[in-house]
PDB file of N, CA and C in Angstrom:
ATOM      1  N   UNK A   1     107.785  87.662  77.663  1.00  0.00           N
ATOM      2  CA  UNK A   1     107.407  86.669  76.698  1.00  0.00           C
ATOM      3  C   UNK A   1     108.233  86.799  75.412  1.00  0.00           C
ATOM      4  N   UNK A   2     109.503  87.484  75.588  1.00  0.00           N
ATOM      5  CA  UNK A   2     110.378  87.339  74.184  1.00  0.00           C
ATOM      6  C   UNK A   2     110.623  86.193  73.928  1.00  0.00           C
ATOM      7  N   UNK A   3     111.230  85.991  72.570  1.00  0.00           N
ATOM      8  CA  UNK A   3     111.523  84.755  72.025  1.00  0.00           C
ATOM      9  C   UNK A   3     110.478  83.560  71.837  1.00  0.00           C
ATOM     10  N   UNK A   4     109.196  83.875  72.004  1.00  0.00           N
ATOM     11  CA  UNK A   4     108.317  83.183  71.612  1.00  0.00           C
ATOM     12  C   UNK A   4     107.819  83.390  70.408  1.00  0.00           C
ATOM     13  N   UNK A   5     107.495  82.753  69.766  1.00  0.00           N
ATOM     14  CA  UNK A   5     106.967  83.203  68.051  1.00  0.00           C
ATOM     15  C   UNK A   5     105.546  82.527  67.660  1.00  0.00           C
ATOM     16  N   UNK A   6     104.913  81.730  68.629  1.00  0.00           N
ATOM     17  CA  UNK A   6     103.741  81.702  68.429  1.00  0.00           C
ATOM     18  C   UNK A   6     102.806  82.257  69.691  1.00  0.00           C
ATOM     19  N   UNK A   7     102.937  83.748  69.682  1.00  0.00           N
ATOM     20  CA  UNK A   7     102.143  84.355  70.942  1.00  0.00           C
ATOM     21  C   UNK A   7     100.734  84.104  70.746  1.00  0.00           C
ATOM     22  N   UNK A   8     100.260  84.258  69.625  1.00  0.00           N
ATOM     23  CA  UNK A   8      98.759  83.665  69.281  1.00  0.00           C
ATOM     24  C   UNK A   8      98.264  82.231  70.541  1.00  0.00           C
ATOM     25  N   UNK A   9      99.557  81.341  70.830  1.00  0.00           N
ATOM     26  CA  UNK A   9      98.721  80.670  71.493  1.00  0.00           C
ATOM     27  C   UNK A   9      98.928  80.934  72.981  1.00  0.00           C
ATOM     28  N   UNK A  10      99.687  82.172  73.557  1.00  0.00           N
ATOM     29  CA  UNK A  10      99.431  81.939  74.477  1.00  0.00           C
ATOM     30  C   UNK A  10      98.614  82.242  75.673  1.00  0.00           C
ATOM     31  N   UNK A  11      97.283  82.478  75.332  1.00  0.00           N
ATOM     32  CA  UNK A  11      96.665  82.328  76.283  1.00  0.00           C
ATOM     33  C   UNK A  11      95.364  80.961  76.163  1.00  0.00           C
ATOM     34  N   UNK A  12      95.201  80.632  75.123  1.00  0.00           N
ATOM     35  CA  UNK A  12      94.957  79.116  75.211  1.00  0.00           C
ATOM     36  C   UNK A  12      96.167  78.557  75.878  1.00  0.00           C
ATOM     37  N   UNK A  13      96.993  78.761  75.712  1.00  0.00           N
ATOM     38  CA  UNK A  13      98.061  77.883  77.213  1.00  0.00           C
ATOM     39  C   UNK A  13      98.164  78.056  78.240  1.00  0.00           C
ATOM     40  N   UNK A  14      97.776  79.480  78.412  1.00  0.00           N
ATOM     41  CA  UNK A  14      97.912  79.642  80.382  1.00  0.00           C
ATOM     42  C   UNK A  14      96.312  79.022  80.472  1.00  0.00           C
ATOM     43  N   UNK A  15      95.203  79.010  79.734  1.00  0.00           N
ATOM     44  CA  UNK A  15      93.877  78.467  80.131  1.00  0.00           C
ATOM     45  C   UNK A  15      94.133  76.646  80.468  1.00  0.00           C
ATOM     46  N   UNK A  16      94.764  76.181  79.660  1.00  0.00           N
ATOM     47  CA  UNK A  16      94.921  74.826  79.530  1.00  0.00           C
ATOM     48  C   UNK A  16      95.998  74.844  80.940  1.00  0.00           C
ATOM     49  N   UNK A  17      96.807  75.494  80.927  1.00  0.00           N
ATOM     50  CA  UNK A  17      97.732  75.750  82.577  1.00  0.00           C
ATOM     51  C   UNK A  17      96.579  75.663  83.535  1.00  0.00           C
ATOM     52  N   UNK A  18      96.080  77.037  83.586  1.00  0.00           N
ATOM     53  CA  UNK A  18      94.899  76.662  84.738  1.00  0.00           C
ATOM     54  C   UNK A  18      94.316  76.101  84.865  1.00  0.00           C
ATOM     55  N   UNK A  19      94.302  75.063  83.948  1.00  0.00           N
ATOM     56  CA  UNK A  19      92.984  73.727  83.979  1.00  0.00           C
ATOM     57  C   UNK A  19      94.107  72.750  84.472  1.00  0.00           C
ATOM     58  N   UNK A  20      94.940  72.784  84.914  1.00  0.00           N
ATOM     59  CA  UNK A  20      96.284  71.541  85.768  1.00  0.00           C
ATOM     60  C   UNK A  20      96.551  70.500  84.306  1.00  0.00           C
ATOM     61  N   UNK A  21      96.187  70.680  83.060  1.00  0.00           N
ATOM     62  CA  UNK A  21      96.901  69.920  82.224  1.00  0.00           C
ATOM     63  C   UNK A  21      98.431  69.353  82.062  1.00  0.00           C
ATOM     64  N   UNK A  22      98.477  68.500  81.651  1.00  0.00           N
ATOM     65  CA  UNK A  22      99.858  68.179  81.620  1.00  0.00           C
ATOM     66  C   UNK A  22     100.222  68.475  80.283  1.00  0.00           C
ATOM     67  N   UNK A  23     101.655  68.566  80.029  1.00  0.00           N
ATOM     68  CA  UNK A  23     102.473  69.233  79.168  1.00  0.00           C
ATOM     69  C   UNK A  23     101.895  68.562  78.280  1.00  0.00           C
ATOM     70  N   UNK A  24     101.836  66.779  77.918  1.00  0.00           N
ATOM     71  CA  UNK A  24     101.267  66.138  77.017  1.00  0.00           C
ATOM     72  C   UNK A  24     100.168  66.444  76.377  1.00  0.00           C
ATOM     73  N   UNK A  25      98.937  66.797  77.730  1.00  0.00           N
ATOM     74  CA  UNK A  25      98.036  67.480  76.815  1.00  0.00           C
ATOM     75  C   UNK A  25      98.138  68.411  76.277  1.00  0.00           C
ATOM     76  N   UNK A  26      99.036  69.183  76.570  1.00  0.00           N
ATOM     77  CA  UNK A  26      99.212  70.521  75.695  1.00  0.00           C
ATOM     78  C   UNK A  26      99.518  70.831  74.583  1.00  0.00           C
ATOM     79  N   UNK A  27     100.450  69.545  74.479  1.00  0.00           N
ATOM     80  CA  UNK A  27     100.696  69.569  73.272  1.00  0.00           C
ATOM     81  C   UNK A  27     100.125  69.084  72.458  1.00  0.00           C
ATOM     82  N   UNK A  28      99.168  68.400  73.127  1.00  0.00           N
ATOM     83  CA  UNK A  28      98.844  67.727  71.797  1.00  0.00           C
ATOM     84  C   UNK A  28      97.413  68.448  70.899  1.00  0.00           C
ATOM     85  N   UNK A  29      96.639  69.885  72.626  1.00  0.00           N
ATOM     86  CA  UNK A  29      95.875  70.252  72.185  1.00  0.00           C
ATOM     87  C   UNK A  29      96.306  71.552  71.224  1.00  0.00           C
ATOM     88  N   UNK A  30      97.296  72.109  71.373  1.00  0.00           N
ATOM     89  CA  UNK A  30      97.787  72.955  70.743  1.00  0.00           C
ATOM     90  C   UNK A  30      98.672  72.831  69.381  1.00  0.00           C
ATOM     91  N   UNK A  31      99.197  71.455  69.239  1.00  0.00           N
ATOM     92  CA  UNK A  31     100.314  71.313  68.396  1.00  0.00           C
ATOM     93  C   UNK A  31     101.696  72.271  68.529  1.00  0.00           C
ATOM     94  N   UNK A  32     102.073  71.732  69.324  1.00  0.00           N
ATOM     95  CA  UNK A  32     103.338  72.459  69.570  1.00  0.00           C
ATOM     96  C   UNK A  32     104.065  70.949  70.116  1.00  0.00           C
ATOM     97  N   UNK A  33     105.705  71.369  70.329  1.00  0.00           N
ATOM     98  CA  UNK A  33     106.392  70.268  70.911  1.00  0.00           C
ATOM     99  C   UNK A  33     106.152  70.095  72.121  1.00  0.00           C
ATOM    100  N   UNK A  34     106.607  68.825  73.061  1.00  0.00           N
ATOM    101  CA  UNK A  34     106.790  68.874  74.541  1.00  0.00           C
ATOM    102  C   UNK A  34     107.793  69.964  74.746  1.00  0.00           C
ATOM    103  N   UNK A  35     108.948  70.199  73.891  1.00  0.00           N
ATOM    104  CA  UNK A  35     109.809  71.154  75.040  1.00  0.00           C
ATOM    105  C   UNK A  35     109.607  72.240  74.916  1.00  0.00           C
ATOM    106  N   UNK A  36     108.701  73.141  74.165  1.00  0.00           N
ATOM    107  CA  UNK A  36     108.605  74.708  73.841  1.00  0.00           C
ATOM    108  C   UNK A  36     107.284  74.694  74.876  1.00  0.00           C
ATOM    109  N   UNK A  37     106.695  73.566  74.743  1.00  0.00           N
ATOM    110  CA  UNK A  37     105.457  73.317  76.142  1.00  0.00           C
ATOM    111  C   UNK A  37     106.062  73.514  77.850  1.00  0.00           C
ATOM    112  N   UNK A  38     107.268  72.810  77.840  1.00  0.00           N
ATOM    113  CA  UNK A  38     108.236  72.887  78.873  1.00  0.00           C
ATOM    114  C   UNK A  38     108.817  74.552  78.976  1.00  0.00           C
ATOM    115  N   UNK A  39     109.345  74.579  78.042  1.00  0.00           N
ATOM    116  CA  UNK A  39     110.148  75.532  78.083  1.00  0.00           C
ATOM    117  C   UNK A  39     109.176  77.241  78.672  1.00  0.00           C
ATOM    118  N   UNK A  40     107.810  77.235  77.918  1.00  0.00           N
ATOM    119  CA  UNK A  40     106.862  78.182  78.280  1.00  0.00           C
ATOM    120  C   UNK A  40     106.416  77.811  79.972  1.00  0.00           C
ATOM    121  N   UNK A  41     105.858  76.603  80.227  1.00  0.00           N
ATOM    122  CA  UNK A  41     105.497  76.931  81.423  1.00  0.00           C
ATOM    123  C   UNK A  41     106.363  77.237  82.398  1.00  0.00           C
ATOM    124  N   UNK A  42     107.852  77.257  82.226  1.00  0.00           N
ATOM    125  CA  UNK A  42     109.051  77.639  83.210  1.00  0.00           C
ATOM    126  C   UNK A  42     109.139  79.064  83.014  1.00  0.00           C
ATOM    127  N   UNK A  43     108.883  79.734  81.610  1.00  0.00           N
ATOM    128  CA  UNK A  43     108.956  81.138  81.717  1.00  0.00           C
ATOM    129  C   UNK A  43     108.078  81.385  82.592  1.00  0.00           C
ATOM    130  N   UNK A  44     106.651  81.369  81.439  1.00  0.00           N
ATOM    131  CA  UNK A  44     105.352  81.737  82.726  1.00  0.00           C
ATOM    132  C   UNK A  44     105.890  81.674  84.631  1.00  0.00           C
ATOM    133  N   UNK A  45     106.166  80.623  84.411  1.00  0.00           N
ATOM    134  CA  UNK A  45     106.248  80.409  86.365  1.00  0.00           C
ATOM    135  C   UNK A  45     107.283  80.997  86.553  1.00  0.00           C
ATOM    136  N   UNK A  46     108.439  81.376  85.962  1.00  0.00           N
ATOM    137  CA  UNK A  46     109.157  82.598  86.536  1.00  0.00           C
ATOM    138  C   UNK A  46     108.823  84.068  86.547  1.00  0.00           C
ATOM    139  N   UNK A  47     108.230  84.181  85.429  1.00  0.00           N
ATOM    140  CA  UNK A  47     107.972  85.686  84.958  1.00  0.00           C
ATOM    141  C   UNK A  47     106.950  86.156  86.623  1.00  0.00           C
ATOM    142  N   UNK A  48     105.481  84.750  86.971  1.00  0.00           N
ATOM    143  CA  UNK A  48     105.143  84.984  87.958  1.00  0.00           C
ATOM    144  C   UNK A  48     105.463  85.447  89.021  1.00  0.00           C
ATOM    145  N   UNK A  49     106.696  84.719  89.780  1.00  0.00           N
ATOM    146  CA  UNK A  49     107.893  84.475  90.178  1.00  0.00           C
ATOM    147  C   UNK A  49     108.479  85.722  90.348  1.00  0.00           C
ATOM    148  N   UNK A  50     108.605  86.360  89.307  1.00  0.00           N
ATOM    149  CA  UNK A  50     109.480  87.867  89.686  1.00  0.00           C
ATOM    150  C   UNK A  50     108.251  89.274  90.179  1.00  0.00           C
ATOM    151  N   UNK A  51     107.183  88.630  89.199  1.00  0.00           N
ATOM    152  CA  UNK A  51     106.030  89.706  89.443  1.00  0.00           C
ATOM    153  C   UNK A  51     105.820  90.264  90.986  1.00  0.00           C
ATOM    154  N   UNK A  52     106.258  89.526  91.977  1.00  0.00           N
ATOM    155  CA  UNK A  52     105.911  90.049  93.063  1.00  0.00           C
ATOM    156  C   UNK A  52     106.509  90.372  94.099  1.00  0.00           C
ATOM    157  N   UNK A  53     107.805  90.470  93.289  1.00  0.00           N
ATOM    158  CA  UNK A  53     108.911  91.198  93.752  1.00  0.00           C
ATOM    159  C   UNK A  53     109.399  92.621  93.286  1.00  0.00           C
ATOM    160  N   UNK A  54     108.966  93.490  94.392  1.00  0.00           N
ATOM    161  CA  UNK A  54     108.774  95.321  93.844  1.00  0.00           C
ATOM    162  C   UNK A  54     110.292  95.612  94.989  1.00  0.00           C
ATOM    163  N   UNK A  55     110.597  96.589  94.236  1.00  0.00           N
ATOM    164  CA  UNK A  55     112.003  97.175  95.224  1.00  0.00           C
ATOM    165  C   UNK A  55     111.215  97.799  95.861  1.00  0.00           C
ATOM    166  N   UNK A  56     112.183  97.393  97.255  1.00  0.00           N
ATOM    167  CA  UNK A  56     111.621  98.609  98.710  1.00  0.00           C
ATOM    168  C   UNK A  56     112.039  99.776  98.220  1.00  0.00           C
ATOM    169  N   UNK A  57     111.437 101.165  98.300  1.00  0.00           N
ATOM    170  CA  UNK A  57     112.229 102.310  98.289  1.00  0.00           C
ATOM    171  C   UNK A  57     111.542 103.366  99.584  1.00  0.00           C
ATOM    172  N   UNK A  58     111.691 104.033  99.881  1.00  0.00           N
ATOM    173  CA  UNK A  58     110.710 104.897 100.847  1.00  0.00           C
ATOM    174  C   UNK A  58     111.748 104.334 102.172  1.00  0.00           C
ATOM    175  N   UNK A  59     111.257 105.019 103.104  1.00  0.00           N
ATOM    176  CA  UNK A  59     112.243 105.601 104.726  1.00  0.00           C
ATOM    177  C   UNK A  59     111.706 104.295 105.521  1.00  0.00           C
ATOM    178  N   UNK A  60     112.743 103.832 106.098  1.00  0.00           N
ATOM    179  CA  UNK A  60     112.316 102.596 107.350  1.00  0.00           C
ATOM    180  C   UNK A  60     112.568 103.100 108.551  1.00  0.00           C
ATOM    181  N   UNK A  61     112.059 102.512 109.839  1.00  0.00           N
ATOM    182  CA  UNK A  61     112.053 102.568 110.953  1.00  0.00           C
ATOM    183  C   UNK A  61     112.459 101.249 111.447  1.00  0.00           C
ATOM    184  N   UNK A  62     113.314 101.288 112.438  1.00  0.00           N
ATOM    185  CA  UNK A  62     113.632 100.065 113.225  1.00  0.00           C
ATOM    186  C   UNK A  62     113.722 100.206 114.785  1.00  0.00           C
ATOM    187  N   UNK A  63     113.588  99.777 115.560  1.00  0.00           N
ATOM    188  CA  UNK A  63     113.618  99.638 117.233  1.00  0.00           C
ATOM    189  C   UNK A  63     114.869  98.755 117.023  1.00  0.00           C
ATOM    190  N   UNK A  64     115.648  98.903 118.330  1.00  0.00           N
ATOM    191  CA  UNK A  64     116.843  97.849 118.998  1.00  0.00           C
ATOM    192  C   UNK A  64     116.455  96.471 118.815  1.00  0.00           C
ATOM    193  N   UNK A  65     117.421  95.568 118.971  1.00  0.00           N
ATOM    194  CA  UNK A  65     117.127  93.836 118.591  1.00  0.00           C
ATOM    195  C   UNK A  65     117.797  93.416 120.003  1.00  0.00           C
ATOM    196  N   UNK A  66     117.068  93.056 120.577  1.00  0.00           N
ATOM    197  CA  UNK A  66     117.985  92.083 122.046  1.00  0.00           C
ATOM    198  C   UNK A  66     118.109  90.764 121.253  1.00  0.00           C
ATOM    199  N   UNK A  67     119.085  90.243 122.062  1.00  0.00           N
ATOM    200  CA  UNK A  67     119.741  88.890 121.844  1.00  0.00           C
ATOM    201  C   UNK A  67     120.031  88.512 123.007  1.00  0.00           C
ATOM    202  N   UNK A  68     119.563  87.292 123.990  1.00  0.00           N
ATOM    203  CA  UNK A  68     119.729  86.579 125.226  1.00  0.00           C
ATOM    204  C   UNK A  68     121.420  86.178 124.707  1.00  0.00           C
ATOM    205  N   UNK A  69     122.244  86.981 125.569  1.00  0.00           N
ATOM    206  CA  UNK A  69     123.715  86.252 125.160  1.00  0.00           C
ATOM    207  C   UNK A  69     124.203  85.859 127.234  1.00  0.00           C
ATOM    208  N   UNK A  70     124.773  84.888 126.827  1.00  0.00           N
ATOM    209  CA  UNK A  70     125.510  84.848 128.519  1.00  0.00           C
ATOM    210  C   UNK A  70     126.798  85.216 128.430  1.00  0.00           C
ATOM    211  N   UNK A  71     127.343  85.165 129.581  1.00  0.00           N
ATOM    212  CA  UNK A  71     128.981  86.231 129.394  1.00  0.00           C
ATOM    213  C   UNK A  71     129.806  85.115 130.381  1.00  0.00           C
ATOM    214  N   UNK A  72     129.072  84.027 130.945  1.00  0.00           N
ATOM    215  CA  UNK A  72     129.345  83.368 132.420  1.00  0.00           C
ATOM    216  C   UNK A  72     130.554  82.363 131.354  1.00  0.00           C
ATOM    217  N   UNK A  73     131.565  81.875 132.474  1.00  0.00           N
ATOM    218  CA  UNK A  73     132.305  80.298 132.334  1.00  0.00           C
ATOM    219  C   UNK A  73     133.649  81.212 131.700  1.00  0.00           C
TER     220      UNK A  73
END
């Protein structure tokens, strides 16, 4: 959430998010612009977005992979 400078509102915005508002209402319930309205819910939905992506680390196991190949003609 860097580069935001009014963090105060944001969780009245992810509430108004979870209520399926549109950007319009947002803005207009919050007073903020449409594009810092824009611009937050693209962070939010990325920041989500990355949240649930953890590096594999730890030992794998694999079995052989067949592949039906023909050899004929």
């Amino acid at each position: 959430m860097e580069n935001i400078h009014k963090k105060e509102l944001l969780r009245p915005y992810l509430e108004l998010m979870a209520q399926e508002k549109s950007l319009d209402e947002i803005k207009e319930t919050l007073g903020i612009n449409k594009k810092t309205a824009f611009d937050w819910r693209h962070k939010i939905l990325s920041g989500l977005e990355e949240s649930g992506k953890e590096k594999f680390t730890g030992i794998t196991e694999s079995d052989e992979t067949f592949f039906p190949q023909s050899e004929k003609g």
